[in-house]
C-alpha atoms as a PDB file:
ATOM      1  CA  UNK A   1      73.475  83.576  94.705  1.00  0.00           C
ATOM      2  CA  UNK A   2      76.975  81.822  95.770  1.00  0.00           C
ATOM      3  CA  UNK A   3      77.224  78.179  94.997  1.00  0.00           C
ATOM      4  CA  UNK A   4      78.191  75.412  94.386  1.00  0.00           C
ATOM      5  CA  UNK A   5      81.294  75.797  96.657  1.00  0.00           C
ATOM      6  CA  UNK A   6      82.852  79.007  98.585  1.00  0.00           C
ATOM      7  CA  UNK A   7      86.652  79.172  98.060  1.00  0.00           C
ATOM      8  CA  UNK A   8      87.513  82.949  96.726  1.00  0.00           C
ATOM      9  CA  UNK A   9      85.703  86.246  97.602  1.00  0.00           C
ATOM     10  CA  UNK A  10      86.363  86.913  93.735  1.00  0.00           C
ATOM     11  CA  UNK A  11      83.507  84.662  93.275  1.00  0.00           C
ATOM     12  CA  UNK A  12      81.245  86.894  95.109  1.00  0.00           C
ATOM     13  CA  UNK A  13      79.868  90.185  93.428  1.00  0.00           C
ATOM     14  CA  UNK A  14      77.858  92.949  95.726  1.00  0.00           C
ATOM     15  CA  UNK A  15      74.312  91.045  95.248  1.00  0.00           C
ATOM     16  CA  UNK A  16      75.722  87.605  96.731  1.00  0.00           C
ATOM     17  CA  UNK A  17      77.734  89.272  99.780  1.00  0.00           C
ATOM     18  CA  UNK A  18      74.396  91.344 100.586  1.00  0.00           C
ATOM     19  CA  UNK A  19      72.521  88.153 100.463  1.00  0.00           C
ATOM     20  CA  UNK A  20      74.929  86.142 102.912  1.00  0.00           C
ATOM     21  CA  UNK A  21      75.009  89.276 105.222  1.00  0.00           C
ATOM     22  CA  UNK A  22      71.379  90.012 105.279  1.00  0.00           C
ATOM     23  CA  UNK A  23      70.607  85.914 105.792  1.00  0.00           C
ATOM     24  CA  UNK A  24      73.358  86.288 108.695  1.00  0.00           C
ATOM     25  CA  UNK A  25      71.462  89.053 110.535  1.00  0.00           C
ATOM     26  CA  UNK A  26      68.201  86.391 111.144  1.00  0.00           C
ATOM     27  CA  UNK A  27      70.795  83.752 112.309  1.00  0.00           C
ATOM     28  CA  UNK A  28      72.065  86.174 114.686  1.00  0.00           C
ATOM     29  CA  UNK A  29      69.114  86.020 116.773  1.00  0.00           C
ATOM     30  CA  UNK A  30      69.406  81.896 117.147  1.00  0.00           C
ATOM     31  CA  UNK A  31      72.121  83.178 119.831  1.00  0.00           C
ATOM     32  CA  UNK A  32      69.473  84.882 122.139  1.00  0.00           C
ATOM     33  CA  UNK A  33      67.187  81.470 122.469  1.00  0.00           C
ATOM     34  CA  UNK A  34      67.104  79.435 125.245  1.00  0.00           C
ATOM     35  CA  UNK A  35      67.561  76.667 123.036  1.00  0.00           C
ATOM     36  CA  UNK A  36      70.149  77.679 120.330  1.00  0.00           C
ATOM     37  CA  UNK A  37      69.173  75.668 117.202  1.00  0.00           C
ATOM     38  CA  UNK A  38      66.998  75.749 114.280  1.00  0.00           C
ATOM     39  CA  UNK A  39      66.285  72.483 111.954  1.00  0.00           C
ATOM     40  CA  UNK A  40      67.378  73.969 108.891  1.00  0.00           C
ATOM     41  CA  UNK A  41      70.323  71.162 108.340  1.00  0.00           C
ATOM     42  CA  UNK A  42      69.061  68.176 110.028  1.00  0.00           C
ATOM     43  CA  UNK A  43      70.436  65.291 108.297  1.00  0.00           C
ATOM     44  CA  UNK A  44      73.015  66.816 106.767  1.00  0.00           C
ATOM     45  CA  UNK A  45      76.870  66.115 107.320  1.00  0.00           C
ATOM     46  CA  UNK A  46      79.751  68.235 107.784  1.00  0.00           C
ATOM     47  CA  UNK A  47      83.653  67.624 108.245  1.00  0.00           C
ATOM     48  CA  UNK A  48      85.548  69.698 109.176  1.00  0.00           C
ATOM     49  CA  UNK A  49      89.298  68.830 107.580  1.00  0.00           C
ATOM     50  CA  UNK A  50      91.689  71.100 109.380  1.00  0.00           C
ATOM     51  CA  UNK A  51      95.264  70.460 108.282  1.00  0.00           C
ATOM     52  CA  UNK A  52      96.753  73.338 110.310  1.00  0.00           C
ATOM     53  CA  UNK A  53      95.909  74.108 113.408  1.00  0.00           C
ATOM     54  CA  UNK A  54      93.116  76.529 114.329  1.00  0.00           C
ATOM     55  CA  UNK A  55      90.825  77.607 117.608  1.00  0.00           C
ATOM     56  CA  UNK A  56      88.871  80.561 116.525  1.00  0.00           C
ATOM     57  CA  UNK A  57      87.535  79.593 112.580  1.00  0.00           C
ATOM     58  CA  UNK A  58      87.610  75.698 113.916  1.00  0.00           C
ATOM     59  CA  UNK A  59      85.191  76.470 116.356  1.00  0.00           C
ATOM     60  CA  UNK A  60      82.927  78.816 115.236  1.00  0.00           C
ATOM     61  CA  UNK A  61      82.208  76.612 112.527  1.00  0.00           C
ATOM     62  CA  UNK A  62      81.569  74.138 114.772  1.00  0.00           C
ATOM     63  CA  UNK A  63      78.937  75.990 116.628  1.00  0.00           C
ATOM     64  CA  UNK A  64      77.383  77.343 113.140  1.00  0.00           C
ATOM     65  CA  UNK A  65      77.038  73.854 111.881  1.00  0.00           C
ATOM     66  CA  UNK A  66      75.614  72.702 115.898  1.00  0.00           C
ATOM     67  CA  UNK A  67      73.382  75.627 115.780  1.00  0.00           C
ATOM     68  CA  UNK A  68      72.130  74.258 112.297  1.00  0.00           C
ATOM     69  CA  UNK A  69      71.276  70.852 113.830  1.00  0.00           C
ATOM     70  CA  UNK A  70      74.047  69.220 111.403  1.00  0.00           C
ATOM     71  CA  UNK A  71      75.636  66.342 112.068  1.00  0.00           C
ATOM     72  CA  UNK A  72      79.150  67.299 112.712  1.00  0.00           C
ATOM     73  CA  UNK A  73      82.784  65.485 112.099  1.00  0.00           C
ATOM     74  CA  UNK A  74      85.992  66.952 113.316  1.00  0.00           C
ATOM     75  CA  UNK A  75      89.109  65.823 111.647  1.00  0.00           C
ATOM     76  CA  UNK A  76      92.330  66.806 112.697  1.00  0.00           C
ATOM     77  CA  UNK A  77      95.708  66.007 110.244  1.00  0.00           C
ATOM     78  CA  UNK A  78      97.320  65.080 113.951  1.00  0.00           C
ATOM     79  CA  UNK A  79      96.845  61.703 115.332  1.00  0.00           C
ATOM     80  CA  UNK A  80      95.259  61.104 111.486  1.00  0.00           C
ATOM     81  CA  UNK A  81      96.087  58.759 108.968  1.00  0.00           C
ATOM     82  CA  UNK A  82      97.717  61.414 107.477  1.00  0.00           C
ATOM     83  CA  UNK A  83     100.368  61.362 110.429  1.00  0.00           C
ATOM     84  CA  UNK A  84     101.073  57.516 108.855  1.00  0.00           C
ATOM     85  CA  UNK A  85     101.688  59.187 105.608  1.00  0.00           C
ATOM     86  CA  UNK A  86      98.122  58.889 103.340  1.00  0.00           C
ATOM     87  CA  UNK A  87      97.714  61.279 101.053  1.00  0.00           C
ATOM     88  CA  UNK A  88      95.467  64.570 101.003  1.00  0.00           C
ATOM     89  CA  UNK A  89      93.671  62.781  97.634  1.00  0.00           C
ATOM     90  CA  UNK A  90      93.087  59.711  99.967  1.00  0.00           C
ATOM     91  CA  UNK A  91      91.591  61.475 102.725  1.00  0.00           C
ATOM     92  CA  UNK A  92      89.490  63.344 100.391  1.00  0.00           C
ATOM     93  CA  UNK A  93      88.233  60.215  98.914  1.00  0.00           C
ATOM     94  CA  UNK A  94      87.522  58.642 102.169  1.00  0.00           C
ATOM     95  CA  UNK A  95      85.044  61.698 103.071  1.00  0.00           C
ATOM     96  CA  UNK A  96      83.645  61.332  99.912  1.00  0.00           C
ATOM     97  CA  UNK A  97      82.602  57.538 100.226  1.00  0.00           C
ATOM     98  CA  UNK A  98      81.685  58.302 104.034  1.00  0.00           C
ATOM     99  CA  UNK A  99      78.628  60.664 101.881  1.00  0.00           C
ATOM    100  CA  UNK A 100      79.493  63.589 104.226  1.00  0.00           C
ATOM    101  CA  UNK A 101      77.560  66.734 102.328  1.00  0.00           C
ATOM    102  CA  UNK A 102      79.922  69.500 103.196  1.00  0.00           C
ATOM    103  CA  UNK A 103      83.900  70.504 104.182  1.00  0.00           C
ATOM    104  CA  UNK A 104      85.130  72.830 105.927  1.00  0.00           C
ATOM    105  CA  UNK A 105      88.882  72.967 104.539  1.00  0.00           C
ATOM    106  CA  UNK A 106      92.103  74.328 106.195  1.00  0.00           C
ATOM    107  CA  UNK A 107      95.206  73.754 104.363  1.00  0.00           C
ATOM    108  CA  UNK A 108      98.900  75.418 104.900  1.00  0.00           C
ATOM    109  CA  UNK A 109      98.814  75.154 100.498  1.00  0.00           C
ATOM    110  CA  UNK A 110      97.416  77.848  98.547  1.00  0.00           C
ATOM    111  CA  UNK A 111      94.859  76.203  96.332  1.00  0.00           C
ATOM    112  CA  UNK A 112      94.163  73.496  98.693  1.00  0.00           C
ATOM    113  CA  UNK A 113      90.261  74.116  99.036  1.00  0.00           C
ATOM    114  CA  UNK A 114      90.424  74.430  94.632  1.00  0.00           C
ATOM    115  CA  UNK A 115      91.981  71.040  94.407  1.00  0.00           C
ATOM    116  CA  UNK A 116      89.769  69.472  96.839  1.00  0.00           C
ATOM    117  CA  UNK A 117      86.511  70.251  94.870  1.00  0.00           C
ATOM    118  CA  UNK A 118      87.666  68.044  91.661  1.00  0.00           C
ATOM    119  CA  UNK A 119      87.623  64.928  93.696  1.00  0.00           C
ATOM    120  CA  UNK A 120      84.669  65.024  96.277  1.00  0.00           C
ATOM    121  CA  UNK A 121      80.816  65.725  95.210  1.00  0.00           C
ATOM    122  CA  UNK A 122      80.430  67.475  98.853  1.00  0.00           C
ATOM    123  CA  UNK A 123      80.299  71.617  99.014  1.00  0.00           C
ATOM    124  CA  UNK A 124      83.480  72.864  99.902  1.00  0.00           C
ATOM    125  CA  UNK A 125      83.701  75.913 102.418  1.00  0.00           C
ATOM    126  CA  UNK A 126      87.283  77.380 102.059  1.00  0.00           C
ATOM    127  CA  UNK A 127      88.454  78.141 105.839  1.00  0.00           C
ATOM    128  CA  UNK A 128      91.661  79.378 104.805  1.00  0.00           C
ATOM    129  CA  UNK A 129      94.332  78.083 102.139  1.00  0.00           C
ATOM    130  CA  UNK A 130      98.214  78.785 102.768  1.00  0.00           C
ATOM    131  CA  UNK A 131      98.745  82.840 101.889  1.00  0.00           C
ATOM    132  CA  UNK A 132      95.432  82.455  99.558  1.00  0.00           C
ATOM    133  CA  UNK A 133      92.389  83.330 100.928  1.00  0.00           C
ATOM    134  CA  UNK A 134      89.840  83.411 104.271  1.00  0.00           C
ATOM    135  CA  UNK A 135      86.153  84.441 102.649  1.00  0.00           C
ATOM    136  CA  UNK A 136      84.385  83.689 105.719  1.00  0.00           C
ATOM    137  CA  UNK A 137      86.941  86.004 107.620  1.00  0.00           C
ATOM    138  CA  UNK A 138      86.095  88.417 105.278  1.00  0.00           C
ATOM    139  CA  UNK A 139      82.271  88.049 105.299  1.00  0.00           C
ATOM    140  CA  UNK A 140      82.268  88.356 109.239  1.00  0.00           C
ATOM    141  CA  UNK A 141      84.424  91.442 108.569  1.00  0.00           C
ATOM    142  CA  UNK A 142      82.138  93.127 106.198  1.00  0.00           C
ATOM    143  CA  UNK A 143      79.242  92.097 108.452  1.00  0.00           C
ATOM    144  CA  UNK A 144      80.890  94.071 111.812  1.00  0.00           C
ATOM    145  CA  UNK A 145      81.641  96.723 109.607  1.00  0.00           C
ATOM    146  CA  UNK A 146      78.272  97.357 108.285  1.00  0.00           C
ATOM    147  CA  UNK A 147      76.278  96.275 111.838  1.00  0.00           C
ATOM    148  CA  UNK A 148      78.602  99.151 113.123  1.00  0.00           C
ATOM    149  CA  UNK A 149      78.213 101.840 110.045  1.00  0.00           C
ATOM    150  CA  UNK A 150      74.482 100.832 108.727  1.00  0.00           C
ATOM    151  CA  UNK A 151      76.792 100.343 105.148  1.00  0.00           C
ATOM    152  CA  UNK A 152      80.284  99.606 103.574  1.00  0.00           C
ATOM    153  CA  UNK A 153      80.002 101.404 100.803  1.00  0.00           C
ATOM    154  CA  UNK A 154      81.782 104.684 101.156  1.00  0.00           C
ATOM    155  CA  UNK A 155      83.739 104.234 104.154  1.00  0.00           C
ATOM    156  CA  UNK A 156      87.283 104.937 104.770  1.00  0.00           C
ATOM    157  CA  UNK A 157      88.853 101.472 105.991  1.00  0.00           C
ATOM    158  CA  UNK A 158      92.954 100.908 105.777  1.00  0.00           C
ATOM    159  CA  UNK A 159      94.432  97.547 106.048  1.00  0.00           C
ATOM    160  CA  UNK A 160      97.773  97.568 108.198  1.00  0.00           C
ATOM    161  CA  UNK A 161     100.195  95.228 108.451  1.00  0.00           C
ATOM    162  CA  UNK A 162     101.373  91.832 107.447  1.00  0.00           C
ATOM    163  CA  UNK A 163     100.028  91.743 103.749  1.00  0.00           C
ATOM    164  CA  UNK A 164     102.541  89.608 101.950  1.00  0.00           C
ATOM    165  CA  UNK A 165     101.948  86.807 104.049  1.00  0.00           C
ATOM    166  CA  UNK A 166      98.018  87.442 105.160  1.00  0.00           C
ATOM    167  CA  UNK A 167      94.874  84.928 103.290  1.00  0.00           C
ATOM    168  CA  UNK A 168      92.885  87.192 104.879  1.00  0.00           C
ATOM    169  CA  UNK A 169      94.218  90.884 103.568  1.00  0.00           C
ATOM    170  CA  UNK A 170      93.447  89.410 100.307  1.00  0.00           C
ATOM    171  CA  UNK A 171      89.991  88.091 101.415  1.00  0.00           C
ATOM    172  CA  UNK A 172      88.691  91.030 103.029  1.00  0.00           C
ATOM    173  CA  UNK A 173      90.606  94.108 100.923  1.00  0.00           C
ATOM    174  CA  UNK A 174      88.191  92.102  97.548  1.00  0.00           C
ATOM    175  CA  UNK A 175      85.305  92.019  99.845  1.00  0.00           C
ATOM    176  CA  UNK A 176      85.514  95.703 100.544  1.00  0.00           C
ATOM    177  CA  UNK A 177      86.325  96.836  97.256  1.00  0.00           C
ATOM    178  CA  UNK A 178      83.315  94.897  95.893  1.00  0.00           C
ATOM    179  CA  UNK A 179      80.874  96.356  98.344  1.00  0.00           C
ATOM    180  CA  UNK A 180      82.245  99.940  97.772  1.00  0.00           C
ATOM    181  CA  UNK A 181      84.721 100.809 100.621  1.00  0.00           C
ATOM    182  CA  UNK A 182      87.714 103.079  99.552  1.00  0.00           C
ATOM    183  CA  UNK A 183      90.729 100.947 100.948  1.00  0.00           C
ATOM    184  CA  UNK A 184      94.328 102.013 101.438  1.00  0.00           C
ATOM    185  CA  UNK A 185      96.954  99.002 102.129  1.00  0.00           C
ATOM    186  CA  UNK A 186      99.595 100.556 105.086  1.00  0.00           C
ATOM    187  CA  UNK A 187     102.811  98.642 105.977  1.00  0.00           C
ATOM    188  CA  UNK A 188     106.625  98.198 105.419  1.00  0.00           C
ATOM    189  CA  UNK A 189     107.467  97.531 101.728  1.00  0.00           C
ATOM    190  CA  UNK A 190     108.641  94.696 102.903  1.00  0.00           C
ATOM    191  CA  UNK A 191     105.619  93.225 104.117  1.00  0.00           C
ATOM    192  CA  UNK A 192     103.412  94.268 101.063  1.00  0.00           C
ATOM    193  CA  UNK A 193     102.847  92.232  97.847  1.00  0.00           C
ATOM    194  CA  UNK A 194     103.977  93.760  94.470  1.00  0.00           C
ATOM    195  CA  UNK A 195     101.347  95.108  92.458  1.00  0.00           C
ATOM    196  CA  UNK A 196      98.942  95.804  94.966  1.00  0.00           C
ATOM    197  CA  UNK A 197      97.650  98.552  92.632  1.00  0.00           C
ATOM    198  CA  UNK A 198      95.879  95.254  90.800  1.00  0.00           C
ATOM    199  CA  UNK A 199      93.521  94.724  93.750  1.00  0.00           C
ATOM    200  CA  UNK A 200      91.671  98.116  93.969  1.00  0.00           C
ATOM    201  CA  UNK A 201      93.104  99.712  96.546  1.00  0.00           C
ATOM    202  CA  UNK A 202      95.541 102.752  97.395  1.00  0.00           C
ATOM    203  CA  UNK A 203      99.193 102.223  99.224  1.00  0.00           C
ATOM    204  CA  UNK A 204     101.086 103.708 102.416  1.00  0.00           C
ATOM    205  CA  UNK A 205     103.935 103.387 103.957  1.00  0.00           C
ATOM    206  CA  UNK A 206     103.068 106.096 106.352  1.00  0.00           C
ATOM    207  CA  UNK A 207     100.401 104.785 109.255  1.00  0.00           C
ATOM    208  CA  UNK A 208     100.125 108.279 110.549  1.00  0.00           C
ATOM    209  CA  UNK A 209      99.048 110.113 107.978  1.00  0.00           C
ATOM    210  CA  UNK A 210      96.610 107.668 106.968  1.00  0.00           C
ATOM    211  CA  UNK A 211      94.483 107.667 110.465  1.00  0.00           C
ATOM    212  CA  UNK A 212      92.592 111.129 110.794  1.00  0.00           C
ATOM    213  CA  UNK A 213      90.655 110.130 107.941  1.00  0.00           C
ATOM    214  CA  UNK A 214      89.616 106.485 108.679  1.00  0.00           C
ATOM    215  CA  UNK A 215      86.351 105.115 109.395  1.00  0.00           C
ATOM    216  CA  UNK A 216      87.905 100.867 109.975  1.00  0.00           C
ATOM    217  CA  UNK A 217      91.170 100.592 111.244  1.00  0.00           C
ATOM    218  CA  UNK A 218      91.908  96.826 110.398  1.00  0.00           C
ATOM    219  CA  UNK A 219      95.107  95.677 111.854  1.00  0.00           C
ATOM    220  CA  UNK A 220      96.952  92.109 110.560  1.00  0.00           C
ATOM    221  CA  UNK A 221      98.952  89.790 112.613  1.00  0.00           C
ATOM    222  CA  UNK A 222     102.404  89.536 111.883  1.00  0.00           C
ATOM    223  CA  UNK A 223     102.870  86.121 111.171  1.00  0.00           C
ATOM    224  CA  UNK A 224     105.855  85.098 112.205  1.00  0.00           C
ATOM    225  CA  UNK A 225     105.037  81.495 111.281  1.00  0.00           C
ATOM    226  CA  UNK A 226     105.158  82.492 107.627  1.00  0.00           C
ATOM    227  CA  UNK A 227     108.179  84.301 107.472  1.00  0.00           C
ATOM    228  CA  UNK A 228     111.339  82.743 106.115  1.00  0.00           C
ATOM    229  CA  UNK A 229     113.736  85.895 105.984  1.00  0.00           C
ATOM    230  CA  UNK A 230     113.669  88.703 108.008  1.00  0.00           C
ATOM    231  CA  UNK A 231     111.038  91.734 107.101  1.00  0.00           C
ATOM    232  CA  UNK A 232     112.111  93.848 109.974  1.00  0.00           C
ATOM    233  CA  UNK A 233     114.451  94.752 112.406  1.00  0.00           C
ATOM    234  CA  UNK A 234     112.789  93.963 116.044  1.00  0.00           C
ATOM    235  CA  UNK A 235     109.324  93.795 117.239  1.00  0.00           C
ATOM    236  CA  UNK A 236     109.780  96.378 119.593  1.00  0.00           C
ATOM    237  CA  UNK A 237     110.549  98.741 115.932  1.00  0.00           C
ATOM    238  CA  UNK A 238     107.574  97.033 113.820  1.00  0.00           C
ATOM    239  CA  UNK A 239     105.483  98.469 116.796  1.00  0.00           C
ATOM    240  CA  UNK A 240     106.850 101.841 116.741  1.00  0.00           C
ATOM    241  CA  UNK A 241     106.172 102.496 113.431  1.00  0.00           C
ATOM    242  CA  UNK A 242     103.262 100.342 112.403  1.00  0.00           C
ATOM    243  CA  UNK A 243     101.512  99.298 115.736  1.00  0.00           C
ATOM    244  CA  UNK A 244      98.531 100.603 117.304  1.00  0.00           C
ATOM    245  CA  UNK A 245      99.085 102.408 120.425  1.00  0.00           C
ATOM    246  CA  UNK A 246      96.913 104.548 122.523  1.00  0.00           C
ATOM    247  CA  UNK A 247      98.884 107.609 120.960  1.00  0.00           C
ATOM    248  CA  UNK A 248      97.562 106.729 117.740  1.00  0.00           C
ATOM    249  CA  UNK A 249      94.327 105.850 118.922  1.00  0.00           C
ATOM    250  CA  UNK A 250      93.706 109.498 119.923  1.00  0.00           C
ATOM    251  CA  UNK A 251      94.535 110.137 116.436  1.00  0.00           C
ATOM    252  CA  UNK A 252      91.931 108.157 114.616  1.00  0.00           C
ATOM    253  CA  UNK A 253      88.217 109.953 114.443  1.00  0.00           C
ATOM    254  CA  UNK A 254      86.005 109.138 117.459  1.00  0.00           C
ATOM    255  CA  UNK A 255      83.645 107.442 115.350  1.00  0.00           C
ATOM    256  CA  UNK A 256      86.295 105.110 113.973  1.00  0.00           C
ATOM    257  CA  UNK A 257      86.307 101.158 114.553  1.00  0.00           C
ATOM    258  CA  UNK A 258      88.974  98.872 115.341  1.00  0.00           C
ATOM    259  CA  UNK A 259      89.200  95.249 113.607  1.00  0.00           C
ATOM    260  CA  UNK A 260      91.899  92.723 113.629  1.00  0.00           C
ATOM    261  CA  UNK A 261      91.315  89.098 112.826  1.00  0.00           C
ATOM    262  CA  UNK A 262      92.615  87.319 115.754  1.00  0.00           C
ATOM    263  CA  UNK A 263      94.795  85.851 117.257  1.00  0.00           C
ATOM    264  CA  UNK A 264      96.412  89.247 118.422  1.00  0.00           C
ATOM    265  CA  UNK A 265     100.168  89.746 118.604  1.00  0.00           C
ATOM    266  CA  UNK A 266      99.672  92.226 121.761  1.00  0.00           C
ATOM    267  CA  UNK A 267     102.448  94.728 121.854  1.00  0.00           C
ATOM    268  CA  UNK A 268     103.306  94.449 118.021  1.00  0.00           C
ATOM    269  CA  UNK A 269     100.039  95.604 115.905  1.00  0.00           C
ATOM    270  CA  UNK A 270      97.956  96.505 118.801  1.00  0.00           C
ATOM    271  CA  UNK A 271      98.754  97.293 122.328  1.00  0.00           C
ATOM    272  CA  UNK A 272      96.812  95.722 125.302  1.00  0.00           C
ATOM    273  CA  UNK A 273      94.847  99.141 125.733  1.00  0.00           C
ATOM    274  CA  UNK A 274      93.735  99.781 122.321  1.00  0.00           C
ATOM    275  CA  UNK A 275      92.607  96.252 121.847  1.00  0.00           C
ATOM    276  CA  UNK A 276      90.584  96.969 124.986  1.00  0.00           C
ATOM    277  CA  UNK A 277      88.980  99.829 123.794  1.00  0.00           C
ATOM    278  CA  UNK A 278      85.437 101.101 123.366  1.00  0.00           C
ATOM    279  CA  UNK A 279      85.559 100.591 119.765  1.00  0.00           C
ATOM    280  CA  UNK A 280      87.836  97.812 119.370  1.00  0.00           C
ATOM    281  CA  UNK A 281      84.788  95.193 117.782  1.00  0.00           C
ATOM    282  CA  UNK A 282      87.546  92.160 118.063  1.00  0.00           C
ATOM    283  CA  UNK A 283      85.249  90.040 119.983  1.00  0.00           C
ATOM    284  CA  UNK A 284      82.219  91.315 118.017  1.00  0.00           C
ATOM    285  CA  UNK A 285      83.799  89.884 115.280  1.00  0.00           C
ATOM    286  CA  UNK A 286      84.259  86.631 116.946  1.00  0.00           C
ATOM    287  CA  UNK A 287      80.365  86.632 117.539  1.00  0.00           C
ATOM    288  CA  UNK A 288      79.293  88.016 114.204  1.00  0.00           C
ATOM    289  CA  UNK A 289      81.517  85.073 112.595  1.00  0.00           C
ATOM    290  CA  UNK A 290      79.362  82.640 114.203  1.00  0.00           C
ATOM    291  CA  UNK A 291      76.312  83.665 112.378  1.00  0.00           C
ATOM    292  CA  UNK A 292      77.963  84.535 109.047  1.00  0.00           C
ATOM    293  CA  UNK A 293      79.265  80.848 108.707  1.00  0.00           C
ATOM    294  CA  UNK A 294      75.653  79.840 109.580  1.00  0.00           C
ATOM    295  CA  UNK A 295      74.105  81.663 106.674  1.00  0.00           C
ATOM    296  CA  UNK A 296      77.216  80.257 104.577  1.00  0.00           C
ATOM    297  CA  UNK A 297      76.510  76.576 105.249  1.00  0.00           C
ATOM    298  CA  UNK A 298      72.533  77.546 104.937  1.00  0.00           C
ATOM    299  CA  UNK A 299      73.206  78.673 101.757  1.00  0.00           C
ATOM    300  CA  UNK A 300      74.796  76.401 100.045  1.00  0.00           C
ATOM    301  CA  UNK A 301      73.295  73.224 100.823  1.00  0.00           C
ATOM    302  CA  UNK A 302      70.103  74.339 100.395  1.00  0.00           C
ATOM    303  CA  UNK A 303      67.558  75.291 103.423  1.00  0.00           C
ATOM    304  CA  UNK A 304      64.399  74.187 101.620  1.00  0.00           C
ATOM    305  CA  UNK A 305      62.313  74.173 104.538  1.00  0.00           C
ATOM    306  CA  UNK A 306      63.982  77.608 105.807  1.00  0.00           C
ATOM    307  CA  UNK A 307      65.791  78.447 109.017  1.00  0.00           C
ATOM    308  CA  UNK A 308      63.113  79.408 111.529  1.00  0.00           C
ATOM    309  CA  UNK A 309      65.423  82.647 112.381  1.00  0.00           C
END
């Protein structure tokens, strides 16, 4: 069972991850009603703190925790009290004697979501620390992936891209080695963290060779954002030799999925066709995330009376 908090996928082993998923699948349905909600978290609070900015993971927890009849609070660092210079502690502290039950944390620092849990009684739902980690990313990643395959374990899945500087290449590359997917990490040494051997998974520089035998094909956004040298030459070359394109496409097995995390850098990792493609599942993922962070928050604080899903 996960608990109290959920801020690594290296707290989850196989049994937990199965649980979330399989307590997803019954949430998924809540989506197909008239009227979208279930009780399970009446009376219940939830902030969402986002200190960097954020459309995808800001709103679909939004929706999970609307879906779950929470009360919901959105708090945004910009036009905050933090814009007049108060302190992440003193925010934390505030939320803590407002009562709220659960946050939803986004932080630009590694570690932020870690911190936050020694000074507020809440449950804290990690939505993405600095370079760190994404879990919930990750656990609507492994939920596509196995709503697509019927199972993780076994599959063939690489992991292209922007590693050094990606929360959720960590995040998803644990939860697929913990479930039993044979992962191989493809980019520019450049762009990949040293001693990526540590994390499970096999290494590539070479994109092509890797995609005949693939089952997942997830692709990373180069995050420009993050980058305070220069990795590579030009977009226009990162895209030549480590974008999808529709050449490579006809590579990869007919069977084979595409994933990428959003938001897409079209024309560098994927090209406007591929991303378009039959068996592109970006916008899958968007839905699946939905019901993922609704089994999260069910989870951990507590459905006693049980979601009528």
């Amino acid at each position: 069972m996960i608990g109290p908090d959920l801020l690594d996928m290296a707290d989850l082993d196989a049994e937990a991850i199965t649980t979330i998923l399989d307590t997803a699948e019954g949430f998924k349905d809540v989506a197909l009603r008239p009227i979208k909600k279930v009780p399970t978290l009446r009376g219940r609070t939830v902030c969402n703190l986002f200190f960097e900015d954020s459309t995808r993971t800001r709103i679909s927890f939004e929706i999970a925790e609307k879906r779950l009849s929470a009360d919901v609070i959105n708090f945004s660092a910009k036009g905050s009290s933090v814009a007049k210079g108060e302190s992440f502690k003193d925010t934390a502290l505030t939320l803590q004697a407002m009562g709220v039950d659960a946050i939803v944390i986004r932080h630009a620092a590694s570690g932020a979501a870690q911190q936050l849990t020694r000074w507020v009684d809440a449950r804290v739902l990690n939505a993405g620390d600095g370079t760190h980690q994404h879990p919930t990313q990750a656990l609507l990643d492994l939920y596509t992936i196995r709503e697509r395959f019927g199972r993780v374990e076994g599959l063939e899945v690489a992991v292209v891209g922007d590693v050094v500087h990606s929360r959720v290449a960590r995040s998803v590359c644990q939860g697929l080695v913990t479930m039993g997917a044979h992962v191989t990490v493809v980019g520019p040494p450049t762009l990949l963290p040293p001693a990526l051997e540590t994390w499970g998974v096999r290494v590539s520089h070479d994109l092509d060779a890797v995609l005949p035998g693939l089952d997942v094909c997830y692709l990373l956004r180069v995050q420009r954002e993050r980058m305070h040298a220069q990795f590579f030459p030009t977009s226009r070359e990162y895209a030549r030799i480590w974008g999808l394109d529709a050449d490579r496409l006809a590579v990869l097995p007919e069977h084979a999925a595409i994933l990428h995390p959003g938001p897409m850098n079209r024309g560098v990792e994927i090209t406007a066709d591929v991303a378009d493609a039959p068996n592109a599942l970006i916008t899958e993922q968007v839905s699946n995330g939905i019901a993922v962070r609704m089994s999260v928050l069910y989870l951990l604080l507590g459905g006693e009376e049980g979601a009528e899903a």
